[in-house]
C-alpha atoms as a PDB file:
ATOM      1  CA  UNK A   1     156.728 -15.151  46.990  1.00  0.00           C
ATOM      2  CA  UNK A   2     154.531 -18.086  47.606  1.00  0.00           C
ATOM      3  CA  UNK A   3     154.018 -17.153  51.246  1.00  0.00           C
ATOM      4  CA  UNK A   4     152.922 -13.499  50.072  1.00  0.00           C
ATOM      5  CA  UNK A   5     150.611 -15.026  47.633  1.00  0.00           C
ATOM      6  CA  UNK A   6     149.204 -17.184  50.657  1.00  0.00           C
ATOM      7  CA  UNK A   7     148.948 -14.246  53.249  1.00  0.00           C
ATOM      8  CA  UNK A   8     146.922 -12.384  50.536  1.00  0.00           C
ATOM      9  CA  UNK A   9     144.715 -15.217  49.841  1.00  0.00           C
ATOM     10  CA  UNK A  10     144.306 -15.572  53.389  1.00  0.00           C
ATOM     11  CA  UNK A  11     143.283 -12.176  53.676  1.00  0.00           C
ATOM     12  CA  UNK A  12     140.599 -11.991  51.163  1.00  0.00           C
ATOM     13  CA  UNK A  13     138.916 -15.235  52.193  1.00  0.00           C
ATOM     14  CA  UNK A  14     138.622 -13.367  56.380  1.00  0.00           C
ATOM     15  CA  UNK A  15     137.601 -10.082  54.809  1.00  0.00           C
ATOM     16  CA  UNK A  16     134.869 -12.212  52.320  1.00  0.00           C
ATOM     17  CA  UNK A  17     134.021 -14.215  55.795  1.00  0.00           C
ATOM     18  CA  UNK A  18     133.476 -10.821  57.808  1.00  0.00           C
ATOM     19  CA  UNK A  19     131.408  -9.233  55.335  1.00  0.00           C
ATOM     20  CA  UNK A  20     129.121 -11.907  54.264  1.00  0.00           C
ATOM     21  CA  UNK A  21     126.410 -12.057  56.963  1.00  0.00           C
ATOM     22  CA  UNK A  22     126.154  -8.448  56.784  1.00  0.00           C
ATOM     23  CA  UNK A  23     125.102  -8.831  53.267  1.00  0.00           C
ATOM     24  CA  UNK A  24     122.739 -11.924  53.582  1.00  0.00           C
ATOM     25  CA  UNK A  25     121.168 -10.400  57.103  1.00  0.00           C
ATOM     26  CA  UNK A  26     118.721  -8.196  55.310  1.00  0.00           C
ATOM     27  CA  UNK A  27     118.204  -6.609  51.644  1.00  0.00           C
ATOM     28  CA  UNK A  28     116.442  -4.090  50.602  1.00  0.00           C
ATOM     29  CA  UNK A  29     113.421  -3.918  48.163  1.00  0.00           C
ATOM     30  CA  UNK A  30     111.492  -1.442  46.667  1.00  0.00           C
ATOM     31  CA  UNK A  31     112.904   0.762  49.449  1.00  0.00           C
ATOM     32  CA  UNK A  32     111.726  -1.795  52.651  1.00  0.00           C
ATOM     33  CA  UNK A  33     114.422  -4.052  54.420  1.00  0.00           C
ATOM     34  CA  UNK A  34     113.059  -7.418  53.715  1.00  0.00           C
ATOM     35  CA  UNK A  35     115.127 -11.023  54.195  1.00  0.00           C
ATOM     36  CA  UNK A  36     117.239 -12.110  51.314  1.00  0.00           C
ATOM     37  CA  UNK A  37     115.291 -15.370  51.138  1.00  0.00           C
ATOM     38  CA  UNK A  38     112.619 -13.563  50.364  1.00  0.00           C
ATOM     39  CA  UNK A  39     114.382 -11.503  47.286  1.00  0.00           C
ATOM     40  CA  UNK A  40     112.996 -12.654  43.783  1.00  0.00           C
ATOM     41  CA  UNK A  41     115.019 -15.764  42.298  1.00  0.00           C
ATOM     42  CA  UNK A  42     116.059 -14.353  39.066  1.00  0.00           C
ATOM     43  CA  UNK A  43     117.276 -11.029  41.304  1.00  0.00           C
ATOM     44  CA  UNK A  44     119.994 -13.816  42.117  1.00  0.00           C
ATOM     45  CA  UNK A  45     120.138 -15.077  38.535  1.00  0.00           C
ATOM     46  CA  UNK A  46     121.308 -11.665  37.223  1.00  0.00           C
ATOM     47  CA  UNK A  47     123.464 -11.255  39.860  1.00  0.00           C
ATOM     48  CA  UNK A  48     125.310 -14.698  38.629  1.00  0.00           C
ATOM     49  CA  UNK A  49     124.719 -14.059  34.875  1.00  0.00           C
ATOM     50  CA  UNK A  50     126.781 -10.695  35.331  1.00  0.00           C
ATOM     51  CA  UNK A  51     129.549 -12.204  37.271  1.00  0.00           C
ATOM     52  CA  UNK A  52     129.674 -14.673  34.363  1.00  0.00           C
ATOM     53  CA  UNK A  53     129.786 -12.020  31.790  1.00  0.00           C
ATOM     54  CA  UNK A  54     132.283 -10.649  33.623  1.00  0.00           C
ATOM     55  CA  UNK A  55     134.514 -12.710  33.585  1.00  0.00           C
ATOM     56  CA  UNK A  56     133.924 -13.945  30.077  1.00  0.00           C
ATOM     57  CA  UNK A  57     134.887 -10.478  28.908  1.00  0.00           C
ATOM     58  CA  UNK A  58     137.737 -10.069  31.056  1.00  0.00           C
ATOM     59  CA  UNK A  59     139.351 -13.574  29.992  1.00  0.00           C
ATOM     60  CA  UNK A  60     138.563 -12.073  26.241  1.00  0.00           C
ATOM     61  CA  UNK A  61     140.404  -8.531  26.603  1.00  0.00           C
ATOM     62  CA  UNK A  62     143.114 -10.395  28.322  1.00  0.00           C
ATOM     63  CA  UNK A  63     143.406 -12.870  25.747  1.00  0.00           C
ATOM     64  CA  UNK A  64     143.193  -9.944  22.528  1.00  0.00           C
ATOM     65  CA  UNK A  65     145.965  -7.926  24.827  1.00  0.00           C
ATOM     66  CA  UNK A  66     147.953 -10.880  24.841  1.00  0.00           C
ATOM     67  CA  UNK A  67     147.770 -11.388  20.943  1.00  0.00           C
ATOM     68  CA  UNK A  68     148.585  -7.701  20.154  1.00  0.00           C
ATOM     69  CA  UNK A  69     151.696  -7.824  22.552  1.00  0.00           C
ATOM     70  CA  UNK A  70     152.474 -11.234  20.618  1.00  0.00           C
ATOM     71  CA  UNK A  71     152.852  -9.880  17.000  1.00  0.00           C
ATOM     72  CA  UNK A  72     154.226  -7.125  15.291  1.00  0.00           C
ATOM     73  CA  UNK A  73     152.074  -4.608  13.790  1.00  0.00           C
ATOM     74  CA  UNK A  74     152.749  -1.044  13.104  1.00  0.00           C
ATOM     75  CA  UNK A  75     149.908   0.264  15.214  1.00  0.00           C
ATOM     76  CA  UNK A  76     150.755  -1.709  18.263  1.00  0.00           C
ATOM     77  CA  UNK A  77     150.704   1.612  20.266  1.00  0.00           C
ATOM     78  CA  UNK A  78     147.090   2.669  19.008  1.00  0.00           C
ATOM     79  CA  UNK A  79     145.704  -0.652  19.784  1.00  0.00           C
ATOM     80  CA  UNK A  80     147.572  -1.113  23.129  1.00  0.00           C
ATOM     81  CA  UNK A  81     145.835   2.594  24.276  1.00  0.00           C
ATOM     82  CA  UNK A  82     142.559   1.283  22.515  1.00  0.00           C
ATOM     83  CA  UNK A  83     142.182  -1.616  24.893  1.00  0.00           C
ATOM     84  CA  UNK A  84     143.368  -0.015  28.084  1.00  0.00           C
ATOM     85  CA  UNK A  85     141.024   3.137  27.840  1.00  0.00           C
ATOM     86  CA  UNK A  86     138.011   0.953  25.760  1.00  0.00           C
ATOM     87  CA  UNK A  87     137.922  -1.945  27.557  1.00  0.00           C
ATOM     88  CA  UNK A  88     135.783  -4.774  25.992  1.00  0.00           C
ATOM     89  CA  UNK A  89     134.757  -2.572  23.003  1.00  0.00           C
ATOM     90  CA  UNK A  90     138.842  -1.782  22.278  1.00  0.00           C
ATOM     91  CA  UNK A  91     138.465  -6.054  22.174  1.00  0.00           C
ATOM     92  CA  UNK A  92     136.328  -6.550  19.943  1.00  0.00           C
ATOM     93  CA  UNK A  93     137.351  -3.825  17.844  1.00  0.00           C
ATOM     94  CA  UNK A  94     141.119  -5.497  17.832  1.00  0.00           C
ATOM     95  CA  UNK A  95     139.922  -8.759  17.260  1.00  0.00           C
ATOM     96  CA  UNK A  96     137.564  -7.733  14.127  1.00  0.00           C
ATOM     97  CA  UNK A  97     139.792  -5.593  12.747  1.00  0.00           C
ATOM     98  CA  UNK A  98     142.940  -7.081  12.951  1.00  0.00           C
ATOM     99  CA  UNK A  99     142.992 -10.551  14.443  1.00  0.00           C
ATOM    100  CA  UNK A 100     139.985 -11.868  12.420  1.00  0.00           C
ATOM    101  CA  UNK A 101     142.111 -10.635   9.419  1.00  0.00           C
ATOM    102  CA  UNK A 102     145.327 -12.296  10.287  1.00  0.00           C
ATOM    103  CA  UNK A 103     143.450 -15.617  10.795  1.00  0.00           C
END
């Protein structure tokens, strides 16, 4: 198992390392190729701030799926279908409406 996990790894960080300097080579703006260095600075401040966000939301839904599969409650089936096809919103519905309420 460990050697799978390492051959995937291993994997993403050549396909990351191939694709890069395509990426940073040129950008466009306002419909002209133009360097990157030369993109504005918070263009590359949003890009970080939604990564971020993310990331933040997907640590949240996974935490809220965690809790519902944790305790019993008689609407486990409407909440589990609630976060898969709502996403973040299923989330914060779950934790407003029922874990905020257990707490």
């Amino acid at each position: 198992m460990k050697q799978a996990y390492r051959n995937f790894l291993a994997t993403g960080f050549v396909l990351a390392a191939s694709v890069q300097p395509a990426f940073a080579a040129t950008c466009t703006l306002n419909g002209q190729v133009v360097p990157c260095d030369q993109m504005p600075a918070w263009f590359w401040l949003l890009i970080c701030c939604s990564g971020i966000l993310a990331i933040g939301f997907s640590v949240f839904w996974i935490m809220m799926l965690v809790d519902l599969l944790k305790h019993d409650n008689k609407d486990k089936v409407m909440w589990l279908l609630a976060l898969i096809f709502l996403n973040f919103f299923g989330a914060a519905l779950y934790y407003f409406m029922v874990k905020r309420k257990r707490s």
